[in-house]
C-alpha atoms as a PDB file:
ATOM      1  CA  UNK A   1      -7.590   0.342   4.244  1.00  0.00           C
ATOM      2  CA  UNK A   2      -7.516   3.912   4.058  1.00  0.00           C
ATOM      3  CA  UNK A   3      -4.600   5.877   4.295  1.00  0.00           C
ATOM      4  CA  UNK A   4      -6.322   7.744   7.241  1.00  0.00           C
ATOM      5  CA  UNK A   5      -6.749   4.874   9.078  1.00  0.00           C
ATOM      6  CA  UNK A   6      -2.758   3.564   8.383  1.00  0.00           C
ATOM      7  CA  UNK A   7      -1.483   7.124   9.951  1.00  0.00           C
ATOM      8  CA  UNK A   8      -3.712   6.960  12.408  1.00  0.00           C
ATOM      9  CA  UNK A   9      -2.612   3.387  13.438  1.00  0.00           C
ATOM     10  CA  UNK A  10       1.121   4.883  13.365  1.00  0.00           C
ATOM     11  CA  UNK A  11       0.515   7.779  15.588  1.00  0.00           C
ATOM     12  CA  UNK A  12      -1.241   5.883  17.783  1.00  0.00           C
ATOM     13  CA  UNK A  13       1.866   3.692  18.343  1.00  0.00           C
ATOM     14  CA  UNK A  14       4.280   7.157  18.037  1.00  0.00           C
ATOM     15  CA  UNK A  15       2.317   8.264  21.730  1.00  0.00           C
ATOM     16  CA  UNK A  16       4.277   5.038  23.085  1.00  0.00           C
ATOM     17  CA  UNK A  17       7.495   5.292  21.607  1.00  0.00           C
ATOM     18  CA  UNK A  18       9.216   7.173  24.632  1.00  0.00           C
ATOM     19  CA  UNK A  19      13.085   7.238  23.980  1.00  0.00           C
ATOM     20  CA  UNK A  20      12.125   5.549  20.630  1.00  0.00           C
ATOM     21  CA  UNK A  21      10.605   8.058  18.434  1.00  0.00           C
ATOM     22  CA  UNK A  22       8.972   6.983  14.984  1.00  0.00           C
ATOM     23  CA  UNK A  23      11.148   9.727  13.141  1.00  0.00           C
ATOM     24  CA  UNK A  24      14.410   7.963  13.686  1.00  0.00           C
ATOM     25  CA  UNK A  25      13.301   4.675  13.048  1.00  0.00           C
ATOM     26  CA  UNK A  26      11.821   5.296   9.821  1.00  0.00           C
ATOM     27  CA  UNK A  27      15.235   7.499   8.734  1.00  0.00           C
ATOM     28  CA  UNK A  28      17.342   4.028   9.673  1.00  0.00           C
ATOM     29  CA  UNK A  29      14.768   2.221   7.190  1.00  0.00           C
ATOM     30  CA  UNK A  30      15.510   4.745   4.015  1.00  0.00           C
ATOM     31  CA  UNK A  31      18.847   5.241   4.567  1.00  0.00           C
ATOM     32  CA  UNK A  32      18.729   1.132   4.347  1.00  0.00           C
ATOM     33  CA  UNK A  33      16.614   0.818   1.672  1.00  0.00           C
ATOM     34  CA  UNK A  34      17.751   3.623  -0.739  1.00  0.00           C
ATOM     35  CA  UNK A  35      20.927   1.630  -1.207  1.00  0.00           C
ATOM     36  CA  UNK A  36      19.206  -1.645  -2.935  1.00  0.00           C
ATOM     37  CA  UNK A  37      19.556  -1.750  -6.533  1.00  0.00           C
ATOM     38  CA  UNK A  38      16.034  -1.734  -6.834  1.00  0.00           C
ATOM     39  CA  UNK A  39      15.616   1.864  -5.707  1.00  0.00           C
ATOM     40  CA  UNK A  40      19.128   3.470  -6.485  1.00  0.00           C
ATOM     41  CA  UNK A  41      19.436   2.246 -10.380  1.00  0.00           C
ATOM     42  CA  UNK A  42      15.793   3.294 -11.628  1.00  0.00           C
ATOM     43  CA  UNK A  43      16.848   6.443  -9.743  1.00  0.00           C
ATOM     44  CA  UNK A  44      20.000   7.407 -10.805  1.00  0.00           C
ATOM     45  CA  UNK A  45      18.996   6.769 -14.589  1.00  0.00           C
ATOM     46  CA  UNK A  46      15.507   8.598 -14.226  1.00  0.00           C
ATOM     47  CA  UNK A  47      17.987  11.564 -13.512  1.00  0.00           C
ATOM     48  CA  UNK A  48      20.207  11.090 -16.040  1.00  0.00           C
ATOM     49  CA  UNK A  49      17.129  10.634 -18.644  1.00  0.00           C
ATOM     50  CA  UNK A  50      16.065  14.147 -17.135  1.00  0.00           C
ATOM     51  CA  UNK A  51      19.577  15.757 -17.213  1.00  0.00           C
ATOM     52  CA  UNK A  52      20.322  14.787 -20.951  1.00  0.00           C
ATOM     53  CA  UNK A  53      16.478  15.966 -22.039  1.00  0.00           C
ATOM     54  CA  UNK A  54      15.787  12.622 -23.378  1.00  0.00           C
ATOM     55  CA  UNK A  55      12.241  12.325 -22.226  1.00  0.00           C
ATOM     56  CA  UNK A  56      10.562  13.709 -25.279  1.00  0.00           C
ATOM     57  CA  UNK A  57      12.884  11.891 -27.685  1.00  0.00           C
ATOM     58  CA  UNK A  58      12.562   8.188 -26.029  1.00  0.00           C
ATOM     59  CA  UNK A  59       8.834   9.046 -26.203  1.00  0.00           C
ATOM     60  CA  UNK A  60       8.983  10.034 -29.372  1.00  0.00           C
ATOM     61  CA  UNK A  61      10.738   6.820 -30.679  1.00  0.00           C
ATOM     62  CA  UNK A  62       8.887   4.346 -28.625  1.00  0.00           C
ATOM     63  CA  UNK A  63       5.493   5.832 -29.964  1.00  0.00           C
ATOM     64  CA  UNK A  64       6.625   5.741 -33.573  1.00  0.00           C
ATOM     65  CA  UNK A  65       8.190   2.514 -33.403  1.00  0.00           C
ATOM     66  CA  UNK A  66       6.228   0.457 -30.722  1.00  0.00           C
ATOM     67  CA  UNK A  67       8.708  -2.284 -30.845  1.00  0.00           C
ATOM     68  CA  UNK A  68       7.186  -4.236 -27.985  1.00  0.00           C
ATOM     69  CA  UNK A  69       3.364  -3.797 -28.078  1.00  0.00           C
ATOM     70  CA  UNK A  70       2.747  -2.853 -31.796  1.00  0.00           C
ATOM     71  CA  UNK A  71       0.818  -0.246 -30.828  1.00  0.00           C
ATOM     72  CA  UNK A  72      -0.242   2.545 -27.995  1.00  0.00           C
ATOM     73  CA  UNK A  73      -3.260   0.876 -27.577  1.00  0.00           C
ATOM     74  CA  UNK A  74      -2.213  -2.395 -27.340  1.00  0.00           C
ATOM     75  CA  UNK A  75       0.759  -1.148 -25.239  1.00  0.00           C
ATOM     76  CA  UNK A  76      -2.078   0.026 -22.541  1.00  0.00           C
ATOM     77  CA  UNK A  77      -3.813  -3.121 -22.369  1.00  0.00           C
ATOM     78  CA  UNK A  78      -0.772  -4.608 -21.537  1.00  0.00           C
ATOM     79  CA  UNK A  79       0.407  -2.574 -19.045  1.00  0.00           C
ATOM     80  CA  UNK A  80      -2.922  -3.382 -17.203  1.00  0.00           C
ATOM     81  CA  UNK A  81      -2.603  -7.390 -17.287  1.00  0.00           C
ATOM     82  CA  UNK A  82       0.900  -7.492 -16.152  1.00  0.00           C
ATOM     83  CA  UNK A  83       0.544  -4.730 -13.150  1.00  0.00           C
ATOM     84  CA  UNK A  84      -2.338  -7.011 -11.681  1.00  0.00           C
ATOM     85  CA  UNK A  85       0.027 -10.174 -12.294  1.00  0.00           C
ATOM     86  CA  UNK A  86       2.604  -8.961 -10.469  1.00  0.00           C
ATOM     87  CA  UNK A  87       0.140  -8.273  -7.879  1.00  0.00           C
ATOM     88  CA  UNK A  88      -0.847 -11.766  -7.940  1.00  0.00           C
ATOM     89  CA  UNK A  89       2.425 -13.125  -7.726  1.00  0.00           C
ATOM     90  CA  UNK A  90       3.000 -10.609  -4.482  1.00  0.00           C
ATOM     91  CA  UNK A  91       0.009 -12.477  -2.844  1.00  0.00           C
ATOM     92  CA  UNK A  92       0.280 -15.758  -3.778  1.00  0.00           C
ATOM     93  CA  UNK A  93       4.208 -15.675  -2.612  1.00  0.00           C
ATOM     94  CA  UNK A  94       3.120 -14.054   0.304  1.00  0.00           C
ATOM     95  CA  UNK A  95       1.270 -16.569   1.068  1.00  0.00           C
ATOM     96  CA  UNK A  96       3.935 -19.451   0.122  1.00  0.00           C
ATOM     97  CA  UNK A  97       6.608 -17.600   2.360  1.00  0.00           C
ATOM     98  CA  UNK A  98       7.654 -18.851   5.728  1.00  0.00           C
ATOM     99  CA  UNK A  99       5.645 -17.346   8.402  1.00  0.00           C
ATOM    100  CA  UNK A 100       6.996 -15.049  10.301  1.00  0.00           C
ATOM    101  CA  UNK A 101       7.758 -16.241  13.859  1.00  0.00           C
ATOM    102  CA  UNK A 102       4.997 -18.404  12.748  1.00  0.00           C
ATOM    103  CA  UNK A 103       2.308 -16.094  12.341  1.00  0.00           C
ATOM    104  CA  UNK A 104       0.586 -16.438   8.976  1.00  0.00           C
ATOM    105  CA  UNK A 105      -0.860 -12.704   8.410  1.00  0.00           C
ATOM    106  CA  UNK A 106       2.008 -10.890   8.959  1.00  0.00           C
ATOM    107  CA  UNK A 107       3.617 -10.737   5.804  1.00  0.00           C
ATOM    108  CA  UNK A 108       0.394 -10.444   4.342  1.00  0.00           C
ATOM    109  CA  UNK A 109      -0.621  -7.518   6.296  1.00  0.00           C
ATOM    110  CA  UNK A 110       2.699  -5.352   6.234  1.00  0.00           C
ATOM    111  CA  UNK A 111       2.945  -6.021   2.503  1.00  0.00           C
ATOM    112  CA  UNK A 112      -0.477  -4.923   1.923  1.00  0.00           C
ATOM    113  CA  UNK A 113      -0.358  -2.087   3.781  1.00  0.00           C
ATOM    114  CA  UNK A 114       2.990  -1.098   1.753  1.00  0.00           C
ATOM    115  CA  UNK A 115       0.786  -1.090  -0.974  1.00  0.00           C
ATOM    116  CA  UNK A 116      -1.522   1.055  -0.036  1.00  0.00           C
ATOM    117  CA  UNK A 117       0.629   3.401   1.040  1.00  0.00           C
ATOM    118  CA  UNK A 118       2.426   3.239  -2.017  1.00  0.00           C
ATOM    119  CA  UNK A 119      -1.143   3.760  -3.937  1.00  0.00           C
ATOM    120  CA  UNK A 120      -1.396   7.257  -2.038  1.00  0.00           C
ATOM    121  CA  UNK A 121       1.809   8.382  -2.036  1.00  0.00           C
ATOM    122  CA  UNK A 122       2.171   8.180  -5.770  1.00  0.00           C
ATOM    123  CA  UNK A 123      -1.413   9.803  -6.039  1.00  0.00           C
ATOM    124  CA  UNK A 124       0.068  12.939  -4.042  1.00  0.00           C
ATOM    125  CA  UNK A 125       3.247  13.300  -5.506  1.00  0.00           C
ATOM    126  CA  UNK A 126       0.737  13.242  -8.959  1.00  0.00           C
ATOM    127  CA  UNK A 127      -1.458  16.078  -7.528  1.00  0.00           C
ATOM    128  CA  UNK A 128       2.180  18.206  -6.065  1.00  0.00           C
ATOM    129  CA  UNK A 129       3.879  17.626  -9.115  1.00  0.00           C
ATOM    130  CA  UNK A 130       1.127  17.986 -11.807  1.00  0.00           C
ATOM    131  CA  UNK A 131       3.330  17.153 -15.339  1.00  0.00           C
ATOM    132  CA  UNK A 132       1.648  16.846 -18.220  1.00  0.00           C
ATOM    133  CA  UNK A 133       1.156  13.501 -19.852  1.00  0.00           C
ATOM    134  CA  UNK A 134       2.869  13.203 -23.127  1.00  0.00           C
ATOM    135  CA  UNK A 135      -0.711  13.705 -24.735  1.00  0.00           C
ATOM    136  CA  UNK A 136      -1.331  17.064 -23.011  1.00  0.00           C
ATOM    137  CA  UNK A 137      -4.552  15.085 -21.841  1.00  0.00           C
ATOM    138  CA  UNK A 138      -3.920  15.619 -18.102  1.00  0.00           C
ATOM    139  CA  UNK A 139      -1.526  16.722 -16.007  1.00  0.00           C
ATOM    140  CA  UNK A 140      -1.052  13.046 -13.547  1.00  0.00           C
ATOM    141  CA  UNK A 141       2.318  12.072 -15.766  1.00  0.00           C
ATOM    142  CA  UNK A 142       4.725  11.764 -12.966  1.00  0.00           C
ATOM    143  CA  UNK A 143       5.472   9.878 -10.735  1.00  0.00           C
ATOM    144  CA  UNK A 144       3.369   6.447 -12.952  1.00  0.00           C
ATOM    145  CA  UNK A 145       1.170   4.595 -11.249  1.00  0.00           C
ATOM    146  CA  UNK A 146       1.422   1.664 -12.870  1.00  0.00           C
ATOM    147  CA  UNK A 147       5.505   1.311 -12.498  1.00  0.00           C
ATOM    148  CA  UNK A 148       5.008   2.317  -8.612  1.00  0.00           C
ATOM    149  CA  UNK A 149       2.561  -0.595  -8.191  1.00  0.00           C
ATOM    150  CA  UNK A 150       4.229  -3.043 -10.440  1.00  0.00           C
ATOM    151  CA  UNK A 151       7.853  -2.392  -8.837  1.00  0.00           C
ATOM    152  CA  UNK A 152       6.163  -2.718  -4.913  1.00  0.00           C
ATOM    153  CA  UNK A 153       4.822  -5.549  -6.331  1.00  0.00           C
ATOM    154  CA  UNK A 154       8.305  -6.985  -7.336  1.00  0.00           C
ATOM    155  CA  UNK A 155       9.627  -6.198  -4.610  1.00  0.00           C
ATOM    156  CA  UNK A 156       7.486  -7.855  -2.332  1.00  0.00           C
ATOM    157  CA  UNK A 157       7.674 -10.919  -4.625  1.00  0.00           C
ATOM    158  CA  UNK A 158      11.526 -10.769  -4.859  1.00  0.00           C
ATOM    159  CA  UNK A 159      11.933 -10.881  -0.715  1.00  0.00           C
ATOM    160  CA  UNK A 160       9.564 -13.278  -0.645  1.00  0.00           C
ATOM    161  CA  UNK A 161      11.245 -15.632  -2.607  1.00  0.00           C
ATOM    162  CA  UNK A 162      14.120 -15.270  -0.214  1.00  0.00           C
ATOM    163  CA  UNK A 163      12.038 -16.739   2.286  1.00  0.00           C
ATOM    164  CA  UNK A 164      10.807 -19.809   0.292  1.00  0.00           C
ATOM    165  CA  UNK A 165      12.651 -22.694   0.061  1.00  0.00           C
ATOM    166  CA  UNK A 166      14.140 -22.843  -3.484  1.00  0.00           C
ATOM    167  CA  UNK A 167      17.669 -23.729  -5.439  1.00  0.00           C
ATOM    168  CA  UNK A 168      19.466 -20.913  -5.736  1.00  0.00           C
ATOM    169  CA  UNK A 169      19.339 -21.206  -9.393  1.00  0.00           C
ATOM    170  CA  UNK A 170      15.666 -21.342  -9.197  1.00  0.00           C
ATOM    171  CA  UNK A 171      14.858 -18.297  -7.088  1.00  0.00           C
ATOM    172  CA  UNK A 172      17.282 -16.276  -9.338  1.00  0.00           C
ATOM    173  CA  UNK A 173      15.283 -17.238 -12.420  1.00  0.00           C
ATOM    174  CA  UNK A 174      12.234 -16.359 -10.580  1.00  0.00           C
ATOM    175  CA  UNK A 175      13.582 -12.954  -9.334  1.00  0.00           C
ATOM    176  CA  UNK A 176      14.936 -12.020 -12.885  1.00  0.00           C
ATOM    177  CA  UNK A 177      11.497 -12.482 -14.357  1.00  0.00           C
ATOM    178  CA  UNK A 178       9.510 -10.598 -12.117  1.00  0.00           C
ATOM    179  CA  UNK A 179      11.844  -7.673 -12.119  1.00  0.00           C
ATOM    180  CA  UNK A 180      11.541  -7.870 -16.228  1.00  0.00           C
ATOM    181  CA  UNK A 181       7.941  -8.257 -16.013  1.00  0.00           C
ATOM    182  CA  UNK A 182       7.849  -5.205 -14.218  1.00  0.00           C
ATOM    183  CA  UNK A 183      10.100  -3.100 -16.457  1.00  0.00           C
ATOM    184  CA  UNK A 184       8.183  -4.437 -19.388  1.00  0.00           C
ATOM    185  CA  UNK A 185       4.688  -3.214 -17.738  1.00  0.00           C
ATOM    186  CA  UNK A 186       7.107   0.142 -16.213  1.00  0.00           C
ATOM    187  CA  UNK A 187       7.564   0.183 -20.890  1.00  0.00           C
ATOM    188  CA  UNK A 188       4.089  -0.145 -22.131  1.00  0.00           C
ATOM    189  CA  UNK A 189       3.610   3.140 -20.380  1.00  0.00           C
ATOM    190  CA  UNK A 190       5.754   4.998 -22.237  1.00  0.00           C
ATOM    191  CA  UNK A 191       4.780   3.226 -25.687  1.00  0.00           C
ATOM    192  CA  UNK A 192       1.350   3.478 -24.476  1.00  0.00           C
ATOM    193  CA  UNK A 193       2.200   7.335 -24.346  1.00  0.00           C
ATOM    194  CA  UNK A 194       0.813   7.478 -21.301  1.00  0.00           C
ATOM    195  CA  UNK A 195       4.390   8.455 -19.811  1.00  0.00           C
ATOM    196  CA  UNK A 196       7.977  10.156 -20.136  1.00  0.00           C
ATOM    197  CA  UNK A 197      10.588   7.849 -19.374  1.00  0.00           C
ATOM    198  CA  UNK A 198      11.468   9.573 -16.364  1.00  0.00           C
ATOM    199  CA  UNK A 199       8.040   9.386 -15.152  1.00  0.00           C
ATOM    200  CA  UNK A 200       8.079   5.279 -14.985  1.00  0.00           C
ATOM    201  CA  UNK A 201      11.722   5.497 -13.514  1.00  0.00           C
ATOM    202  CA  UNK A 202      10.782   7.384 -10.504  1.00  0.00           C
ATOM    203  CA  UNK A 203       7.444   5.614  -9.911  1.00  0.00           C
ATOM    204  CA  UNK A 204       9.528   2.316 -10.010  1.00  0.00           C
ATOM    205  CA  UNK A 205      12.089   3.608  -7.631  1.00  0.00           C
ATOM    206  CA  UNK A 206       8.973   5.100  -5.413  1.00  0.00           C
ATOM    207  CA  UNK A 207       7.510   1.848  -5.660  1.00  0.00           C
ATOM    208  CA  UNK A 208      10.717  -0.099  -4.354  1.00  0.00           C
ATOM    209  CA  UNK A 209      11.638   2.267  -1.980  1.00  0.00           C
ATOM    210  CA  UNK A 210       8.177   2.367  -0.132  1.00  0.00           C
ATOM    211  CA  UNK A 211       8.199  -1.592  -0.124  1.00  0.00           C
ATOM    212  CA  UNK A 212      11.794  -1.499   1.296  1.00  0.00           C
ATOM    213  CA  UNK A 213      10.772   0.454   4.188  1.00  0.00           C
ATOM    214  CA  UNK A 214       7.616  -0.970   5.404  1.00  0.00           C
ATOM    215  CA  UNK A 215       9.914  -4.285   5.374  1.00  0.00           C
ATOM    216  CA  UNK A 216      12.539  -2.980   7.091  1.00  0.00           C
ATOM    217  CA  UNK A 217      10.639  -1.637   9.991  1.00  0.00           C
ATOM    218  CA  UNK A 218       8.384  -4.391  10.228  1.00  0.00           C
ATOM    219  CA  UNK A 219       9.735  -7.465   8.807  1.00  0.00           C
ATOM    220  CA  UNK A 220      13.722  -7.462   9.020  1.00  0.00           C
ATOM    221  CA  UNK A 221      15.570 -10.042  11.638  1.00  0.00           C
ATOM    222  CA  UNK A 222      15.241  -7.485  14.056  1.00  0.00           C
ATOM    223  CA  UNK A 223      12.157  -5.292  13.281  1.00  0.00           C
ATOM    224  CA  UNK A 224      11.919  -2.004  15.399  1.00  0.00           C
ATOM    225  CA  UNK A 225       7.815  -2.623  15.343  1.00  0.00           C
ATOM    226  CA  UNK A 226       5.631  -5.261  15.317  1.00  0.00           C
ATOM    227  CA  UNK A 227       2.200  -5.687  13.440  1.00  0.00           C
ATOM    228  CA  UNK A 228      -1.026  -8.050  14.556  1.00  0.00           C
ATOM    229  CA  UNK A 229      -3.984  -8.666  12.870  1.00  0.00           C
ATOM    230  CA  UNK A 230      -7.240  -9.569  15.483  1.00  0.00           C
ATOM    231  CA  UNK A 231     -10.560 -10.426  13.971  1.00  0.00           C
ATOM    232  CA  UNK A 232     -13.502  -8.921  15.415  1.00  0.00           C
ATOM    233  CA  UNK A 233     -17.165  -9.010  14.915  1.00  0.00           C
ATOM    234  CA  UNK A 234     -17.976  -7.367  11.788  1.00  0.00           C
ATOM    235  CA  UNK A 235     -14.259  -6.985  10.992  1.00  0.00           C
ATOM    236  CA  UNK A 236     -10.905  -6.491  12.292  1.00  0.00           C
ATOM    237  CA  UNK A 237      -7.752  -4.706  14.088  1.00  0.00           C
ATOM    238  CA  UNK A 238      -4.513  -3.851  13.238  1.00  0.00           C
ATOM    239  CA  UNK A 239      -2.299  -3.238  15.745  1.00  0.00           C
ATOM    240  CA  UNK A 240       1.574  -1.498  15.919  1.00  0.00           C
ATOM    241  CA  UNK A 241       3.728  -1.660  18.574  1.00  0.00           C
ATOM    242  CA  UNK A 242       7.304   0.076  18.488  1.00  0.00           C
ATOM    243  CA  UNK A 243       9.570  -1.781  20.875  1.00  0.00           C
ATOM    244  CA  UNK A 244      12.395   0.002  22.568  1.00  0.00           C
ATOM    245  CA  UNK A 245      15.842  -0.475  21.377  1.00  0.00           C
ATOM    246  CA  UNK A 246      17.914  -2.159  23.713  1.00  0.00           C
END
């Protein structure tokens, strides 16, 4: 869906907020979602990696050494195979979770739309910020792309996994290895040379954070909007509503 057509959609719902306007709503979310780990940590060290001017020497060393991946190349090729795993696992667990209040497409629907949005955000902040790759080749280094999309994609797997039933022990295990799948794909960037260290840091707190909030708003206990999907000849409808707060 195009990002026109998502803003659109939350306008349209902003004209019938009354005493519950979108801005506050979405400020509650962030403020709630900056404070998971999976947001604040990559964060906090993508600034300190900035701060101490280690970019260029983490590069350096993971290019000459290519400890993981053997080489740049192969480190690239990676990078692409476990992004569009992860993005399996986030529909297939999607699919596995409990509905909620028993409809099906819900969780389907916000988290794909979190996606997307995450997909153009990350492209903008690319085009504002305009750092050059590690090869000079281009100048679309920060935030990655493929950390942003491979961290939503975590994310969305790791509250899923919440919501299917599992032994504790289990859904740990689970939640451990998609969150090191994604820092290994967030890696092949930077051996790939594709990427600073900061640059995969920031896309995978971008990548969280975006995730966090569409969930927040739309999919907590108490969600201050609701989502429906209607099929219709030819297609279908998305619809928002933003319900007043008590």
């Amino acid at each position: 869906m195009p990002l026109t057509t998502v803003l659109a959609l939350l306008m349209s719902g902003c004209t019938n907020l009354g005493q519950t306007p979108l801005l506050p709503r979405l400020q509650s979310a962030a403020v709630v979602t900056v404070k998971q780990k999976s947001v604040w940590v990559p964060l906090l060290s993508a600034a300190v990696v900035v701060l101490a001017d280690a970019d260029d020497g983490i590069s350096d060393w993971a290019v000459d050494h290519t400890p993981l991946f053997g080489s740049p190349p192969a480190a690239d090729d990676a990078s692409d195979v476990l992004v569009e795993s992860l993005m399996v696992s986030a529909l297939v667990s999607s699919l596995l979770a409990e509905p909620d209040q028993g409809n099906r497409f819900k969780p389907i629907l916000v988290n794909g739309l979190s996606l997307v949005a995450n997909q153009k955000v990350t492209k903008g902040i690319k085009q504002l910020a305009k750092r050059k790759r590690p090869t000079r080749l281009s100048d679309q280094s920060f935030p990655s792309l493929h950390s942003s999309r491979a961290f939503a994609a975590a994310e969305i797997t790791s509250r899923n996994l919440a919501l299917i039933p599992l032994r504790e022990r289990t859904r740990l295990f689970l939640d451990a290895g998609i969150y090191t799948l994604a820092s290994t794909a967030a890696w092949a960037r930077v051996e790939g040379r594709a990427h600073y260290p900061s640059d995969v840091l920031a896309g995978a707190a971008l990548g969280g954070f975006i995730v966090g909030v569409f969930n927040e708003v739309f999919l907590s206990r108490n969600p201050s909007a609701m989502v429906s999907f209607h099929p219709i000849p030819h297609g279908a409808a998305v619809s928002l509503h933003w319900q007043p707060q008590p």
